[in-house]
PDB file of N, CA and C in Angstrom:
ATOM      1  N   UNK A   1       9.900  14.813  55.048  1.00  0.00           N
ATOM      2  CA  UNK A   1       8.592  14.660  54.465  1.00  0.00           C
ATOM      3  C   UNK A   1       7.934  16.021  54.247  1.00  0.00           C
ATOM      4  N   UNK A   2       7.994  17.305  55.058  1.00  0.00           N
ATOM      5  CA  UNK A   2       7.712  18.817  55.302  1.00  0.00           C
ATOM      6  C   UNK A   2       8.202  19.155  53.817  1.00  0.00           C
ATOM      7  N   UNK A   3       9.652  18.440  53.874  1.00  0.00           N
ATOM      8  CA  UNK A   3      10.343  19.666  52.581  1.00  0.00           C
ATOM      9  C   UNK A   3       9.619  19.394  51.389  1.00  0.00           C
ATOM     10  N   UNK A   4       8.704  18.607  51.023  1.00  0.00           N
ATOM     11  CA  UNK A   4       8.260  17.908  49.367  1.00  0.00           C
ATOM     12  C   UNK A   4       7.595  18.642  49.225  1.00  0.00           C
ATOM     13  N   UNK A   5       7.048  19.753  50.118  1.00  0.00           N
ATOM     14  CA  UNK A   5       6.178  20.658  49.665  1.00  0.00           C
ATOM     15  C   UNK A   5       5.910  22.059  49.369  1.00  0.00           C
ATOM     16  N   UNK A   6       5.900  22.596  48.247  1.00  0.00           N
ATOM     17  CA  UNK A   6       6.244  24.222  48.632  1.00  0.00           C
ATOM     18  C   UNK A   6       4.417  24.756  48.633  1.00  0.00           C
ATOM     19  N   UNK A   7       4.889  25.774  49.255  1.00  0.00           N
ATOM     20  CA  UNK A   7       3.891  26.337  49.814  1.00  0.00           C
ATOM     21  C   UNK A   7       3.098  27.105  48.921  1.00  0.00           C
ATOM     22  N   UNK A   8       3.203  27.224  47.761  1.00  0.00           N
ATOM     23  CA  UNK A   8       2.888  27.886  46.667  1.00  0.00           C
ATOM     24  C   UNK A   8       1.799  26.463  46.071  1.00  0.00           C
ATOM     25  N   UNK A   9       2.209  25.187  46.696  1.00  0.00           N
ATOM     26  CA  UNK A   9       0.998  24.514  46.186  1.00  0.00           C
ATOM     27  C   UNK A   9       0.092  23.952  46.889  1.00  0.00           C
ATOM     28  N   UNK A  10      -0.029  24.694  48.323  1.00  0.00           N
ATOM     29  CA  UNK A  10      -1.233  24.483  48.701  1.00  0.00           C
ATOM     30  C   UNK A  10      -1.978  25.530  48.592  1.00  0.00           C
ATOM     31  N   UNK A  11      -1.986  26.541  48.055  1.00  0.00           N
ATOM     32  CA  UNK A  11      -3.065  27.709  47.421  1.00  0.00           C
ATOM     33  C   UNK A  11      -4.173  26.836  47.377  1.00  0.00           C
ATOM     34  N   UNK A  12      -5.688  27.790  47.435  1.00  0.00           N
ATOM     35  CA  UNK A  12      -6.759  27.085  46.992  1.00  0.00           C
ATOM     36  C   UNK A  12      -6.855  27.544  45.625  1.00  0.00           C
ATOM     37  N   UNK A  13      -7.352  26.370  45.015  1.00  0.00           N
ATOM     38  CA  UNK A  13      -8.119  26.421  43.824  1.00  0.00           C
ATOM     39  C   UNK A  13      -8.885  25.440  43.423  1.00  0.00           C
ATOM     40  N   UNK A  14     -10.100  25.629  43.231  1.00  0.00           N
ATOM     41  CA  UNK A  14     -10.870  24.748  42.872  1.00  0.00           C
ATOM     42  C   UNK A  14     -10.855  24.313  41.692  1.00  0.00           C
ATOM     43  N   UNK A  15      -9.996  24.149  40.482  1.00  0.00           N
ATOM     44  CA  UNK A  15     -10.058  23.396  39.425  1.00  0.00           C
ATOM     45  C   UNK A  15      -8.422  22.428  39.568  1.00  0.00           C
ATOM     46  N   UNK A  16      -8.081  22.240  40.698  1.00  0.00           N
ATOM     47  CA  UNK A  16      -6.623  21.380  41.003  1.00  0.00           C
ATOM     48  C   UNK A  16      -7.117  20.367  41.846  1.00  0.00           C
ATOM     49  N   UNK A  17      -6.778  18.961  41.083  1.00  0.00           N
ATOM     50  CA  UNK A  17      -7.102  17.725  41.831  1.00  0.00           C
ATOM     51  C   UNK A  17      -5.602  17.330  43.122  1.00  0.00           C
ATOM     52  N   UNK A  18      -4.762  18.335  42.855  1.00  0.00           N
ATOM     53  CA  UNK A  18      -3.233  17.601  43.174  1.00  0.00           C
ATOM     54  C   UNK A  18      -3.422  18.804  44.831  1.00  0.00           C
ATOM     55  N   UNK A  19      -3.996  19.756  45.206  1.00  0.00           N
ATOM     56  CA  UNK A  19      -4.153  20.210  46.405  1.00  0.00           C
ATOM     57  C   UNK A  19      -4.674  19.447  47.134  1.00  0.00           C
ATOM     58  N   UNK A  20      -5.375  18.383  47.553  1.00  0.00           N
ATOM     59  CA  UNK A  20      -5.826  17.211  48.326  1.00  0.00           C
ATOM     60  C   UNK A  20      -5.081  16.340  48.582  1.00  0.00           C
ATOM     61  N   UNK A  21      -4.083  16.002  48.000  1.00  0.00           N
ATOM     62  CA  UNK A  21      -3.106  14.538  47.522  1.00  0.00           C
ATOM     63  C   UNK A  21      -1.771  15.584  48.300  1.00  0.00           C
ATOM     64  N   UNK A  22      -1.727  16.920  48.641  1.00  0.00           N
ATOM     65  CA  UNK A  22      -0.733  17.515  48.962  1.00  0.00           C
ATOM     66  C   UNK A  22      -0.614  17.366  50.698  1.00  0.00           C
ATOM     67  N   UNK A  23      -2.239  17.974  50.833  1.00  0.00           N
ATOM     68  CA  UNK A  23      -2.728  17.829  52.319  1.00  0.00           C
ATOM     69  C   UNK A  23      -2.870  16.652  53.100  1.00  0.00           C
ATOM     70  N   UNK A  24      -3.018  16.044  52.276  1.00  0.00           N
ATOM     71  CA  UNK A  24      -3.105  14.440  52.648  1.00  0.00           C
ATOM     72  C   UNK A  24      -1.896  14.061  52.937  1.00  0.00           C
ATOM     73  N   UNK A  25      -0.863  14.258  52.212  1.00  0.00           N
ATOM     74  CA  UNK A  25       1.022  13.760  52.552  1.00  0.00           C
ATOM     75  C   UNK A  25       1.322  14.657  53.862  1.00  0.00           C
ATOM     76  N   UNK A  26       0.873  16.400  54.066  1.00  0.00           N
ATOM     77  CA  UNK A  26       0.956  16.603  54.813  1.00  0.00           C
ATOM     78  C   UNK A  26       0.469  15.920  56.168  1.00  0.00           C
ATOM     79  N   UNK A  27      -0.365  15.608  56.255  1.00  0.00           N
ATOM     80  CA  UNK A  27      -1.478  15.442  56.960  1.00  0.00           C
ATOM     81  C   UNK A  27      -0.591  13.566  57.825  1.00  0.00           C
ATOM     82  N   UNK A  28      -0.451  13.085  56.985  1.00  0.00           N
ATOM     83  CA  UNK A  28       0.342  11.967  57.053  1.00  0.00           C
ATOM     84  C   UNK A  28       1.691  12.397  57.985  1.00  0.00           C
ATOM     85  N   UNK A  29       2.510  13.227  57.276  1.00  0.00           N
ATOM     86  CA  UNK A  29       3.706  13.732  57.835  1.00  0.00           C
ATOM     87  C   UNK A  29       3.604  13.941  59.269  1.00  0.00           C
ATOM     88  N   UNK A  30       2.370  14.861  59.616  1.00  0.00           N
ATOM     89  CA  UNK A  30       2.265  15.134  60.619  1.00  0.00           C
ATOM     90  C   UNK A  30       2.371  14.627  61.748  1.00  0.00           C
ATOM     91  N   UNK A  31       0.944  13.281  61.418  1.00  0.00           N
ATOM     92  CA  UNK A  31       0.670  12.118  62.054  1.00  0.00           C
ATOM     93  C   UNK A  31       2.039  11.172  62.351  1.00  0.00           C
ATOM     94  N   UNK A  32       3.057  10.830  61.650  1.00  0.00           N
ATOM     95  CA  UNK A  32       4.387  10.368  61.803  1.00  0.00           C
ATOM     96  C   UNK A  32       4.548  10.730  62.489  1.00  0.00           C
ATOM     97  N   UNK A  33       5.032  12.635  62.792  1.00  0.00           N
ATOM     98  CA  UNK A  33       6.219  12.871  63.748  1.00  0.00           C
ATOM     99  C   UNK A  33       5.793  13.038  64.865  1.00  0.00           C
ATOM    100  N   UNK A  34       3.899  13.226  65.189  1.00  0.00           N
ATOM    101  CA  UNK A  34       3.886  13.208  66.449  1.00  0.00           C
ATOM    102  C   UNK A  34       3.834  11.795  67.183  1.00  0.00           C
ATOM    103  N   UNK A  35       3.297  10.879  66.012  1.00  0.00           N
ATOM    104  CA  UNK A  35       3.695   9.531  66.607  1.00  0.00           C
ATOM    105  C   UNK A  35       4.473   9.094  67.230  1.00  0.00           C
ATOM    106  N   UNK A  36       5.955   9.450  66.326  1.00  0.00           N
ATOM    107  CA  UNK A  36       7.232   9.161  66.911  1.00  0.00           C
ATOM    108  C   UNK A  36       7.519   9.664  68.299  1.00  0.00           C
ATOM    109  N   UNK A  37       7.242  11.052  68.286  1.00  0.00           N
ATOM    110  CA  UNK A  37       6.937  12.019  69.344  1.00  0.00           C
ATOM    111  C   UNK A  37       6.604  11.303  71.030  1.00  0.00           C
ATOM    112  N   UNK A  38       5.625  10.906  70.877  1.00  0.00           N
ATOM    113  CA  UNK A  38       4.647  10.078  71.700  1.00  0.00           C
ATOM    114  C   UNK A  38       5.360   8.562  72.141  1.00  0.00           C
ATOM    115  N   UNK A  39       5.917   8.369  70.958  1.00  0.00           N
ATOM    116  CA  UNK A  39       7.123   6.522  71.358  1.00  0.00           C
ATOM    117  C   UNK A  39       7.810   6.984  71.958  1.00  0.00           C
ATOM    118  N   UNK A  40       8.500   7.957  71.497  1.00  0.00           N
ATOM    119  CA  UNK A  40       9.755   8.610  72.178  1.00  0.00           C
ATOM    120  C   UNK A  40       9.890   8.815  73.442  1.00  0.00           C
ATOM    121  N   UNK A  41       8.843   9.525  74.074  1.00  0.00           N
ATOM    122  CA  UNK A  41       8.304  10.016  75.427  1.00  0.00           C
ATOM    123  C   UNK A  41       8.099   8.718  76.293  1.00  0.00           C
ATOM    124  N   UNK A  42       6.872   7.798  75.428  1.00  0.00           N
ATOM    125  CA  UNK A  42       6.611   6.436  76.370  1.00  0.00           C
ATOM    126  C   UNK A  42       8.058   5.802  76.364  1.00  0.00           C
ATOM    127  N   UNK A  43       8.902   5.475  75.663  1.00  0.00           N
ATOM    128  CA  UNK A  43      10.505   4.824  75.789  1.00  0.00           C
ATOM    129  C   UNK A  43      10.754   5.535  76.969  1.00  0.00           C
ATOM    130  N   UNK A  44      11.176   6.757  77.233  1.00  0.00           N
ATOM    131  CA  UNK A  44      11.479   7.927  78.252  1.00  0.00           C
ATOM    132  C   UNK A  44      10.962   7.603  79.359  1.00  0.00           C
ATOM    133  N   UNK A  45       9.514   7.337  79.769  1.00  0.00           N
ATOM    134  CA  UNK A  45       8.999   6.836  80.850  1.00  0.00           C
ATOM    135  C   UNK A  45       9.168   5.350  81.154  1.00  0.00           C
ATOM    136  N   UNK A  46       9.086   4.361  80.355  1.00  0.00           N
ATOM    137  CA  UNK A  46       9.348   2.872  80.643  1.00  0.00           C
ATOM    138  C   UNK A  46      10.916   2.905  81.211  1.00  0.00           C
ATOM    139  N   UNK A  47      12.020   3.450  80.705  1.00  0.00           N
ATOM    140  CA  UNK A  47      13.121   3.761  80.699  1.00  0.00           C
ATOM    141  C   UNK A  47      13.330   3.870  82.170  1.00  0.00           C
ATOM    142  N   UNK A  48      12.842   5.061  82.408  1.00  0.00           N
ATOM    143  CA  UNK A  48      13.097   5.541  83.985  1.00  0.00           C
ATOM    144  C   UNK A  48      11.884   4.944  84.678  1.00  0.00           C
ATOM    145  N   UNK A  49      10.992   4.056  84.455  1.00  0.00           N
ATOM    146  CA  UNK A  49      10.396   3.226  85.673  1.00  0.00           C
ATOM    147  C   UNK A  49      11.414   1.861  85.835  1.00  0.00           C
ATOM    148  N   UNK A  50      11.829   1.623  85.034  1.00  0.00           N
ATOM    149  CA  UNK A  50      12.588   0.160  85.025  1.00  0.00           C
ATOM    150  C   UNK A  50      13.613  -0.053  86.222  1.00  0.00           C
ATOM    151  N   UNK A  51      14.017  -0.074  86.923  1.00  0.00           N
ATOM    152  CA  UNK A  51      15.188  -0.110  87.116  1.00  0.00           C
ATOM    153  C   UNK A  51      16.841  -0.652  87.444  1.00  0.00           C
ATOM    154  N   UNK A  52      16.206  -1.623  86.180  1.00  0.00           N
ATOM    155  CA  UNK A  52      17.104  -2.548  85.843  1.00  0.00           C
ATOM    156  C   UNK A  52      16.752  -2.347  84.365  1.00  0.00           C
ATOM    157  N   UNK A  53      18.275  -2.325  83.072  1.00  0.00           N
ATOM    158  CA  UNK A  53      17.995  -2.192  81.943  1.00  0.00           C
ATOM    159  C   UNK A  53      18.748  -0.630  81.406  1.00  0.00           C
ATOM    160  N   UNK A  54      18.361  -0.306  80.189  1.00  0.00           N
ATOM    161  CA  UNK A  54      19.132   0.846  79.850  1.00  0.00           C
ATOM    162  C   UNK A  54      19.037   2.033  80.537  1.00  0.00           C
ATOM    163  N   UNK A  55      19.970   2.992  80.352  1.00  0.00           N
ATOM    164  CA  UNK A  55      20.502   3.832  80.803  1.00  0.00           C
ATOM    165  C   UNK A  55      19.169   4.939  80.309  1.00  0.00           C
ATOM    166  N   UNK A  56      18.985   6.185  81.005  1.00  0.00           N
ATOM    167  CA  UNK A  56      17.545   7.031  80.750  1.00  0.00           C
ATOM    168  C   UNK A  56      17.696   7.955  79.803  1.00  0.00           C
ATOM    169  N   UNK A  57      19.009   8.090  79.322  1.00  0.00           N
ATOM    170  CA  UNK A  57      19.843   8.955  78.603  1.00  0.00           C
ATOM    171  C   UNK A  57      19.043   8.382  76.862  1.00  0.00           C
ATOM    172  N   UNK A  58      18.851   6.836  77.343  1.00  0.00           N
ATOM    173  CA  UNK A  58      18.541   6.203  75.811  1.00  0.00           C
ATOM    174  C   UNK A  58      17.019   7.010  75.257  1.00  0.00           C
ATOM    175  N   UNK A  59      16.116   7.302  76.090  1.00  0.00           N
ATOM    176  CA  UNK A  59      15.070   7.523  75.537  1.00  0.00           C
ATOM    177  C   UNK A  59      14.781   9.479  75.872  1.00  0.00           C
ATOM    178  N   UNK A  60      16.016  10.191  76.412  1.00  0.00           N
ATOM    179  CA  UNK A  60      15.907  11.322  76.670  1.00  0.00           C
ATOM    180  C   UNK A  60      16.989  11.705  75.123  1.00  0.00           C
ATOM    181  N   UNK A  61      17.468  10.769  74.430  1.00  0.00           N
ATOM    182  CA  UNK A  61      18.296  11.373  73.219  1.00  0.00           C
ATOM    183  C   UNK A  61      16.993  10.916  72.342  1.00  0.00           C
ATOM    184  N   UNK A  62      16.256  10.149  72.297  1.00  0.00           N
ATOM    185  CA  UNK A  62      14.938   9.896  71.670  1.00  0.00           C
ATOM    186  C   UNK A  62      14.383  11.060  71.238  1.00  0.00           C
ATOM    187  N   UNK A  63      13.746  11.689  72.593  1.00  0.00           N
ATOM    188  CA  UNK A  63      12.878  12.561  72.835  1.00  0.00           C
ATOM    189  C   UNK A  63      13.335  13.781  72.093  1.00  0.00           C
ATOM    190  N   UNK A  64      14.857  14.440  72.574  1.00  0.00           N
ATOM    191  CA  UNK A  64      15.478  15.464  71.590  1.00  0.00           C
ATOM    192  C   UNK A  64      15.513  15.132  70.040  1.00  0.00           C
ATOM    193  N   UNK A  65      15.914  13.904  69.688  1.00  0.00           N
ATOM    194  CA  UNK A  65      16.029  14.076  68.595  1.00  0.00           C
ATOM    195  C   UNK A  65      14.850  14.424  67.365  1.00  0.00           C
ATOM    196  N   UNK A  66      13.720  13.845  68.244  1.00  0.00           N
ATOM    197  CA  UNK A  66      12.174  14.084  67.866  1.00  0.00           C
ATOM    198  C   UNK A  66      11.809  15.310  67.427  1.00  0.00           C
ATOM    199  N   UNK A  67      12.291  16.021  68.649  1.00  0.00           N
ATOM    200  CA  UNK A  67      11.895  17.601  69.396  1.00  0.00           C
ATOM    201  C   UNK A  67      12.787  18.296  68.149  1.00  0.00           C
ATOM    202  N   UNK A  68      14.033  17.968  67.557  1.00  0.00           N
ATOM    203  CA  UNK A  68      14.973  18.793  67.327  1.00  0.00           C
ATOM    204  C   UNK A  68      14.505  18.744  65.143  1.00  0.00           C
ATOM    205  N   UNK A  69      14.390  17.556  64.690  1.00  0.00           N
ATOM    206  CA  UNK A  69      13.485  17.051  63.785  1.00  0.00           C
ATOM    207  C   UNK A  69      12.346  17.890  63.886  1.00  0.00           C
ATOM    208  N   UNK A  70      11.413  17.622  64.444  1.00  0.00           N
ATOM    209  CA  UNK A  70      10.116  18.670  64.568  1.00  0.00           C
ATOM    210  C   UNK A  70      10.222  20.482  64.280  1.00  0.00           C
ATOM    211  N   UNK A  71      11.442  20.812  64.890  1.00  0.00           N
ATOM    212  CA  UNK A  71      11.812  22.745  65.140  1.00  0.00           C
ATOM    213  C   UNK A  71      12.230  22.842  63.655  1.00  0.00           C
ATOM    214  N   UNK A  72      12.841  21.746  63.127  1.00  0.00           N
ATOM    215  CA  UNK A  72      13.507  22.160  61.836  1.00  0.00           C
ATOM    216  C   UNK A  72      12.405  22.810  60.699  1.00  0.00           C
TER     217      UNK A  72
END
């Protein structure tokens, strides 16, 4: 969702209606991955309070894959 955007079009300018509609997808993007971010982590903790049920590994490959998505 990061890559749709080059950075050359969020310049300001005040006669461009399409810099708002840019920030806004950003802005969205954002909100996604820390969302996911945040599931990821709560899976991670439900995971290892349980202790009966999946393995902790399930919501610690969650968490990386989040983490690893995010660095890119």
């Amino acid at each position: 969702m990061f890559n749709c955007v080059r950075k050359e079009d969020i310049d300001y300018s005040p006669y461009e209606e399409g810099e708002w509609r840019l920030k806004l997808w950003l802005f969205f993007a954002y909100v996604v991955s820390f969302v996911s971010l945040a599931a990821s982590v709560g899976l991670l903790i439900q995971d290892s309070l349980v202790k009966t049920g999946p393995s902790v590994w399930t919501g610690t490959a969650g968490v990386l894959q989040c983490v690893f998505v995010l660095i890119r």
